[in-house]
Protein backbone atom coordinates (compact mmCIF):
# COMPACT_ATOMS: atom_id res chain seq x y z
CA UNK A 1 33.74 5.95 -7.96
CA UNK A 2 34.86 2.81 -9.73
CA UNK A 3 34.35 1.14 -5.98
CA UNK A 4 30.57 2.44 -6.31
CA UNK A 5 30.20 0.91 -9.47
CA UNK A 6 31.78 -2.23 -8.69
CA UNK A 7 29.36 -2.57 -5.49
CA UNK A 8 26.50 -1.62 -7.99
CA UNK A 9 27.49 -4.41 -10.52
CA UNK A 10 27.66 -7.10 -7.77
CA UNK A 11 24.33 -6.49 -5.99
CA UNK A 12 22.31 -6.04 -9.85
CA UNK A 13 23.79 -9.76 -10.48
CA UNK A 14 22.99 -10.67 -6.81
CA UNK A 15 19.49 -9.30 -7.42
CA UNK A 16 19.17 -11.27 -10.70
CA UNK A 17 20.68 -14.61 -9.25
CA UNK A 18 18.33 -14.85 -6.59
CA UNK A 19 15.31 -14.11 -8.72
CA UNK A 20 16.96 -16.88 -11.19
CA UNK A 21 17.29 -19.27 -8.41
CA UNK A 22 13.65 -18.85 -6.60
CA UNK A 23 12.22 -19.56 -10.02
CA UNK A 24 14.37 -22.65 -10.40
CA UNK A 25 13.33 -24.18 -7.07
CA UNK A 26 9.54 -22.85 -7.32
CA UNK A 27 8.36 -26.10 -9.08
CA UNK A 28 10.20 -28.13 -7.05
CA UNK A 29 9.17 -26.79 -3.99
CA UNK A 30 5.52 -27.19 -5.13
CA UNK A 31 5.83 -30.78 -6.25
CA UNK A 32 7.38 -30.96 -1.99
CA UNK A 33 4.58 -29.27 -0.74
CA UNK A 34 1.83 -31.80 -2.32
CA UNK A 35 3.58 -34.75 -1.39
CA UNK A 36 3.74 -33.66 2.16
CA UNK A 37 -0.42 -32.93 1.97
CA UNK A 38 -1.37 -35.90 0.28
CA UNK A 39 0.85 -37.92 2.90
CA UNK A 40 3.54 -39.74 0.75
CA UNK A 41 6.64 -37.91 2.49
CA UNK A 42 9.09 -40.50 4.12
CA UNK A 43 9.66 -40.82 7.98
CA UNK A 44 12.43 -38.81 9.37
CA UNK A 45 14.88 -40.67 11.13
CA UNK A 46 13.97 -39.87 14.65
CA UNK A 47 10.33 -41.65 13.75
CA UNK A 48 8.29 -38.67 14.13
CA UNK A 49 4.84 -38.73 12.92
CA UNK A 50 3.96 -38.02 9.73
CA UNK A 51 1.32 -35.36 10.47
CA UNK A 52 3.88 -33.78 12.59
CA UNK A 53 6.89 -34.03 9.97
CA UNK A 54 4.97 -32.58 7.67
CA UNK A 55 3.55 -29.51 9.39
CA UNK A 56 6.99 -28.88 10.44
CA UNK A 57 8.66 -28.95 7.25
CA UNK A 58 5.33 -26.55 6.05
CA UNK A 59 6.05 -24.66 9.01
CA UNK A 60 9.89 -24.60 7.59
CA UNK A 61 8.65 -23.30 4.44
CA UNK A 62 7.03 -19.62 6.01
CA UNK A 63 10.22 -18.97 7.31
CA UNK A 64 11.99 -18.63 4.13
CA UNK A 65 12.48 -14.55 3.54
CA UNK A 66 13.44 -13.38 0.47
CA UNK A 67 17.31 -11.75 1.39
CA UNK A 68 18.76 -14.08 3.91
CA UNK A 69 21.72 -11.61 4.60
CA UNK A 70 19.77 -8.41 4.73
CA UNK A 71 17.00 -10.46 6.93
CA UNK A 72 19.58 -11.43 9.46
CA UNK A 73 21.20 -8.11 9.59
CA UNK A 74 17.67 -6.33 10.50
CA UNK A 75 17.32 -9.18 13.33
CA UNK A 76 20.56 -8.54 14.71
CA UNK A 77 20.39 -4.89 14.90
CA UNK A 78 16.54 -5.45 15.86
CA UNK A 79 14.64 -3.07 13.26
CA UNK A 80 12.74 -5.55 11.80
CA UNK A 81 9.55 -5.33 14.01
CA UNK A 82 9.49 -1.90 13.64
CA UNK A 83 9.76 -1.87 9.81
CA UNK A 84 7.22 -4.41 9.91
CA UNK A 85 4.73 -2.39 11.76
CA UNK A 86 5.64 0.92 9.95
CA UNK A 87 4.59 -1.13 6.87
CA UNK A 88 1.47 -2.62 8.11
CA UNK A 89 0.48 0.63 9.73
CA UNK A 90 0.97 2.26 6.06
CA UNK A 91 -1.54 -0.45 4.96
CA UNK A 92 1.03 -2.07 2.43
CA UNK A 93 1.62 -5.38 2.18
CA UNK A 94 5.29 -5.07 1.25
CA UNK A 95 7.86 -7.68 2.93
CA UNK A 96 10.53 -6.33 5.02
CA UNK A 97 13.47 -7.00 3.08
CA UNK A 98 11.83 -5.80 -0.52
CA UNK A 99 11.36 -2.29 1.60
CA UNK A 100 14.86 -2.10 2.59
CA UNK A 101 16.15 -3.50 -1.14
CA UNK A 102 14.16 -0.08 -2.09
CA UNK A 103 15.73 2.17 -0.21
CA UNK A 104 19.06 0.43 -1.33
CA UNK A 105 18.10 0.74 -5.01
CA UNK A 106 16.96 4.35 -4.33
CA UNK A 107 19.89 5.27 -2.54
CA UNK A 108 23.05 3.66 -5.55
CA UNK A 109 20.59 5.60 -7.87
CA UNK A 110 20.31 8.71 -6.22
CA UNK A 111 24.20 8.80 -5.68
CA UNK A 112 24.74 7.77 -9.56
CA UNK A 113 22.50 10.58 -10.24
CA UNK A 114 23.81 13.18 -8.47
CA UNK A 115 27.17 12.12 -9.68
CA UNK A 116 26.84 12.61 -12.97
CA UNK A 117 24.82 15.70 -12.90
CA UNK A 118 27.56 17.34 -10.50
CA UNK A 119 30.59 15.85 -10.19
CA UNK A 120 31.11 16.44 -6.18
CA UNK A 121 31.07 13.67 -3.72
CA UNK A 122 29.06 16.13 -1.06
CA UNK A 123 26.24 16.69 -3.81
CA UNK A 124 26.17 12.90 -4.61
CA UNK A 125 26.02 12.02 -0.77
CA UNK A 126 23.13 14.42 -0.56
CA UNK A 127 21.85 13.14 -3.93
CA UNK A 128 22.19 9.14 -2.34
CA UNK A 129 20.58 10.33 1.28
CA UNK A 130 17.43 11.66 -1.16
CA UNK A 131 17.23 9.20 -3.03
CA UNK A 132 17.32 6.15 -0.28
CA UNK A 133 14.93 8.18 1.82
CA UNK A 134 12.22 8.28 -1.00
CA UNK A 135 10.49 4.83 0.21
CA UNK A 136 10.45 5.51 3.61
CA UNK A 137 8.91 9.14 3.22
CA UNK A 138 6.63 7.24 0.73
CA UNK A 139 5.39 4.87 3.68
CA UNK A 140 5.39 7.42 6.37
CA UNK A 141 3.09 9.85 4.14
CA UNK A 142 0.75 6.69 3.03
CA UNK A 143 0.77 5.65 7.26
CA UNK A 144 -0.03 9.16 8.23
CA UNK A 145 -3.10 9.44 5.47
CA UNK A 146 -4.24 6.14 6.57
CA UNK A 147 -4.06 7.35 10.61
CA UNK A 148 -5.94 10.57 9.90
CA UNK A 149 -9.10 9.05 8.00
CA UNK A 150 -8.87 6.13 10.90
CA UNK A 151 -9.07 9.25 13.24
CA UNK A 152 -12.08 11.39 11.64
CA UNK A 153 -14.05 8.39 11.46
CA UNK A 154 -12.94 7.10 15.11
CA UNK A 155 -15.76 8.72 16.76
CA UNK A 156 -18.56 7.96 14.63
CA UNK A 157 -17.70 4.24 15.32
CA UNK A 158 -17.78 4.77 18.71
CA UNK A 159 -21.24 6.22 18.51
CA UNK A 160 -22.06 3.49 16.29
CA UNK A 161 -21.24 0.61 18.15
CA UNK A 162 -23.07 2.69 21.08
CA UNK A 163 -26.31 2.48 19.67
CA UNK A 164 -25.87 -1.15 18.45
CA UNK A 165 -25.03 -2.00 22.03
CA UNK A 166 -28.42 -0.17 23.18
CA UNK A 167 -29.97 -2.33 20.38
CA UNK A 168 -29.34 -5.56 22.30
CA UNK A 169 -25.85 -6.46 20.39
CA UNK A 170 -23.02 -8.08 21.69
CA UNK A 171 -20.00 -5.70 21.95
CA UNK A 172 -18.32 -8.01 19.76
CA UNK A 173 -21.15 -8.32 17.33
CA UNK A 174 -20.96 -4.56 17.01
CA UNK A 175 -17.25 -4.64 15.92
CA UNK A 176 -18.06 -7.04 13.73
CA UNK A 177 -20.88 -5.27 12.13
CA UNK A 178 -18.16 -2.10 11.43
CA UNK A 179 -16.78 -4.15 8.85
CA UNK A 180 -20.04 -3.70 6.97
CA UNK A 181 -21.36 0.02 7.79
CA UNK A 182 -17.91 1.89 7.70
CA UNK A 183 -15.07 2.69 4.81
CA UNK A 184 -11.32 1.28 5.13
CA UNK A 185 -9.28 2.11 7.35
CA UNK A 186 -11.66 1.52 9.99
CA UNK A 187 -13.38 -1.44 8.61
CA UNK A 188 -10.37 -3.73 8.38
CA UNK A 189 -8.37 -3.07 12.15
CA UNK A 190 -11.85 -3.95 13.75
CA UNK A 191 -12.93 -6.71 11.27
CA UNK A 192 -9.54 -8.02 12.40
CA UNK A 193 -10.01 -7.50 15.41
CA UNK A 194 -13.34 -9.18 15.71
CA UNK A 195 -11.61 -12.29 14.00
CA UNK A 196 -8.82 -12.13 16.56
CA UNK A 197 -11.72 -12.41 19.41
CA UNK A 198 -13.56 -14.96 17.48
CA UNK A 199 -10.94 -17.49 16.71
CA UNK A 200 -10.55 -17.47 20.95
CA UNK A 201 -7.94 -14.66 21.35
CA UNK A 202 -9.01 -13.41 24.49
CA UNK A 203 -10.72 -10.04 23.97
CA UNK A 204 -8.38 -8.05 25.98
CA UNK A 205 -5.68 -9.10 23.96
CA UNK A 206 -7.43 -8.73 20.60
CA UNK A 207 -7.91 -4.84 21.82
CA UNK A 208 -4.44 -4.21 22.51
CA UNK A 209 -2.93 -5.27 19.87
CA UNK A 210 -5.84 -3.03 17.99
CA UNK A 211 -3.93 -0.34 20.21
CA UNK A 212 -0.57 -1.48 18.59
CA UNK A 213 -1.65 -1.48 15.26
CA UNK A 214 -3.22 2.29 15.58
CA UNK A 215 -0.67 3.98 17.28
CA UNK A 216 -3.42 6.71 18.62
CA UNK A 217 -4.38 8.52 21.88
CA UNK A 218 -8.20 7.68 21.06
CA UNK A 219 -7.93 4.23 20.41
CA UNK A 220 -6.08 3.56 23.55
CA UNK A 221 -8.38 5.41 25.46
CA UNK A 222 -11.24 3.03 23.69
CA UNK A 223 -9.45 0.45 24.65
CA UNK A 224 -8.51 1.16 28.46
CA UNK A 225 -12.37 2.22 29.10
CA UNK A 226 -13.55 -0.94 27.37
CA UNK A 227 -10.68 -3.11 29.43
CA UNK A 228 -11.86 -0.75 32.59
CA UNK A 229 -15.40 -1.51 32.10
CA UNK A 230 -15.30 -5.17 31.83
CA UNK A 231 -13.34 -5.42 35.26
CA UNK A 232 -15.59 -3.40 36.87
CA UNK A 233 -18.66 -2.65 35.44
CA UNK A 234 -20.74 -0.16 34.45
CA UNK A 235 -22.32 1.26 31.18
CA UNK A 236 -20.22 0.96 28.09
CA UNK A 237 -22.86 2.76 25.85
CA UNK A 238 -22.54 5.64 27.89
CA UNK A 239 -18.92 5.42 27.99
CA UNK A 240 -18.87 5.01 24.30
CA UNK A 241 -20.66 8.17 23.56
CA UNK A 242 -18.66 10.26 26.30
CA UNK A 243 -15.53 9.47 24.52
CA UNK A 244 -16.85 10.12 21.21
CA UNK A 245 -17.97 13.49 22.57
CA UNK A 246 -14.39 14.16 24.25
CA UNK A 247 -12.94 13.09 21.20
CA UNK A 248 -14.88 15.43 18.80
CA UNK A 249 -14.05 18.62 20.88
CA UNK A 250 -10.53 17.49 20.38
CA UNK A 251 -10.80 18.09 16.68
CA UNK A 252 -12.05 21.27 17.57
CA UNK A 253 -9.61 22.38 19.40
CA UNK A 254 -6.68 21.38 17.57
CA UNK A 255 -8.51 23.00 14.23
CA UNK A 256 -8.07 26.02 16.10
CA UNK A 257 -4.80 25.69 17.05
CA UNK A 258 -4.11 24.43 13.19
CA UNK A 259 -5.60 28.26 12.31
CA UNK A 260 -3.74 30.15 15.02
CA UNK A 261 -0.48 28.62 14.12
CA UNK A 262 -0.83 28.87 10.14
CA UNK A 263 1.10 32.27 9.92
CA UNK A 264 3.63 30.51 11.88
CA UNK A 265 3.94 27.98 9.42
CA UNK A 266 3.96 30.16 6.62
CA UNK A 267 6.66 32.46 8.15
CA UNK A 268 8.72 29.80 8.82
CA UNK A 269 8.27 28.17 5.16
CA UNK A 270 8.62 31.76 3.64
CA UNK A 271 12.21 32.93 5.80
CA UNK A 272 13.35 29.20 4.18
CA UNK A 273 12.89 29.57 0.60
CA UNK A 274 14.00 33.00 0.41
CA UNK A 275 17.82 32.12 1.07
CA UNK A 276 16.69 29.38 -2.02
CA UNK A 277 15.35 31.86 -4.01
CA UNK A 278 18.40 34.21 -3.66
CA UNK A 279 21.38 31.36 -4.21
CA UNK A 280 19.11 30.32 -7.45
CA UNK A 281 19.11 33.87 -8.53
CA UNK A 282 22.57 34.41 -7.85
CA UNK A 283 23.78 31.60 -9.26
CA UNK A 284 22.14 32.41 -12.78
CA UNK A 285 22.86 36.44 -12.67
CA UNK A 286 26.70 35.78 -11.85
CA UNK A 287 27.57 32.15 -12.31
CA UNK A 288 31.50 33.40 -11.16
CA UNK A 289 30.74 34.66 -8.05
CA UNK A 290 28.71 31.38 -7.49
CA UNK A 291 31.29 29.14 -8.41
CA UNK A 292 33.09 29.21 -5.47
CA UNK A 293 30.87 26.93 -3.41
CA UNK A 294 31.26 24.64 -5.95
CA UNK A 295 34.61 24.71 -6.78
CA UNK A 296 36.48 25.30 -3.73
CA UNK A 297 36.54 23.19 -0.79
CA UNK A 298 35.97 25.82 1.57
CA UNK A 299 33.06 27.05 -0.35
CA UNK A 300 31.56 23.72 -0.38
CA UNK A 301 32.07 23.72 3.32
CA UNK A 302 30.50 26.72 4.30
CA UNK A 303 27.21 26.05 1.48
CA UNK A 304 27.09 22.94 3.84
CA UNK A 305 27.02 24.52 6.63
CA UNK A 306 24.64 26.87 6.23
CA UNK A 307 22.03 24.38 4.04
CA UNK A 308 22.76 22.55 7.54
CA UNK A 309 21.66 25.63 9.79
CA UNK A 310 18.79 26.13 7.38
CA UNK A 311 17.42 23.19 7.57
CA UNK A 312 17.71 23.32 11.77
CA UNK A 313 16.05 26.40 11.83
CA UNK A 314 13.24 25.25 9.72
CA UNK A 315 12.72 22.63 12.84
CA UNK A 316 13.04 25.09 15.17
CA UNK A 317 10.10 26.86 13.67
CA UNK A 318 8.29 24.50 13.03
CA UNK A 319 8.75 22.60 16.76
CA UNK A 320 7.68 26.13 17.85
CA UNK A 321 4.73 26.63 15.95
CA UNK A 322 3.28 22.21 16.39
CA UNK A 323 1.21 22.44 20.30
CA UNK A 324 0.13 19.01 20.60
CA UNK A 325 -3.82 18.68 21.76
């Protein structure tokens, strides 16, 4: 415990240094950045020119991260990408490193928490693994939102751009012209991707990484028709509306499936909190009897073991119950 606290102590003031520091250096870094844009830096020694000194010292400036150590441990262990897309995906615009100094904070707390609330190192684990995991449930909830609208109003895009196309627009114009007639998420992934495609990124490109951005069955089917079509030919209105239609009886069908398989659900929810429901009762009717998971290590052993199996058969049921469309 007094290691825990110790650790806690020296990453608040490591916290508080660095904020310190980057508000130290801010004005200085400023007065850098307008002598290098009005042209009065000095020549390096290798005689570079100035316009290409000073883009690469601005260029030197983007790279600085907030968290140098935490930075270099997600490139070494190669997570940062993914945290980076889980984040844009989510529709935050949080940095990498603050996300992971969350789940940090979250998890010290959590532990401290638990700690003094029940004085067993199992509950405080279980208190630290809660508490660490509340940002990243927090950004997988606020990415799966964001997925679902994208994916109700998928098709009327499609249908949309369809009609624009029949109109006499430019497929690009019509992606463009999304921006305008359609609610986020939609409107920003294709008003970025428009951008993309008009700043010269070819326009297969621009599409796929639309397709990375939207991790989605329909949008990569979009995009391999609209990739297909432009090799070969053909009538991308009519393709456009096809998938729309395809798309739509999807929903259908999984709606159904969401009905046929809501008794599943509740089963399995129900057979979960009634073991819950029974260890609260118990443990308020007689608190004796009760004590023995807490107190003794083999009772805290087997409550683990069977919150353990509990939890597993929760995603059994559940796995049994989700049919994928």
């Amino acid at each position: 415990m007094n290691i825990l606290i110790i650790g806690v102590v020296i990453w608040i003031c490591a916290m508080v240094a660095w904020y310190l520091m980057s508000g130290a250096f801010k004005s200085a870094d400023v007065d850098k950045v307008k002598q290098r844009l009005v042209g009065n830096q000095k020549k390096t020694k290798d005689k570079k020119e100035p316009g290409e000194a000073g883009a690469a010292q601005l260029l030197s400036l983007d790279k600085k991260t907030p968290g140098k150590i935490v930075s270099h441990l997600l490139e070494k262990y190669r997570v940062t990408d993914r945290l980076r897309d889980l984040l844009e995906q989510a529709g935050l615009k949080w940095h990498v490193v603050s996300f992971v100094h969350a789940c940090m904070g979250g998890f010290i707390a959590g532990y401290l928490i638990a700690w003094m609330l029940v004085d067993m190192r199992a509950v405080a684990l279980a208190g630290a693994a809660f508490g660490g995991s509340l940002p990243l449930l927090f950004v997988m909830r606020k990415r799966s939102s964001r997925m679902e609208k994208f994916g109700e109003l998928f098709p009327d895009s499609l249908e949309f751009v369809s009609r624009s196309m029949r109109a006499g627009h430019a497929f690009s114009v019509s992606l463009e012209m999304l921006h305008r007639e359609f609610p986020e998420p939609l409107s920003t992934e294709f008003r970025r991707t428009f951008e993309e495609h008009n700043l010269g990124l070819p326009l297969d490109m621009a599409l796929q990484k639309l397709a990375k951005r939207v991790p989605s069955l329909d949008v990569h089917f979009f995009v391999s028709a609209v990739l297909l079509q432009k090799r070969t030919g053909g009538n991308l209105a009519e393709i456009l509306d096809k998938l729309a239609y395809v798309i739509r009886e999807r929903f259908k069908l999984h709606g159904r499936i969401k009905a046929v398989s809501a008794h599943g659900k509740m089963t399995g929810t129900a057979l979960s909190l009634i073991p819950c429901g029974v260890a609260v009762i118990l443990f308020y009717v007689n608190p004796m009897y009760s004590a023995f998971f807490f107190s003794d290590e083999t009772g805290q052993w087997l409550a683990a073991g069977s919150i353990a199996l509990q939890v597993l058969g929760y995603a059994i049921i559940r796995k049994i119950v989700s049919i994928e469309v």
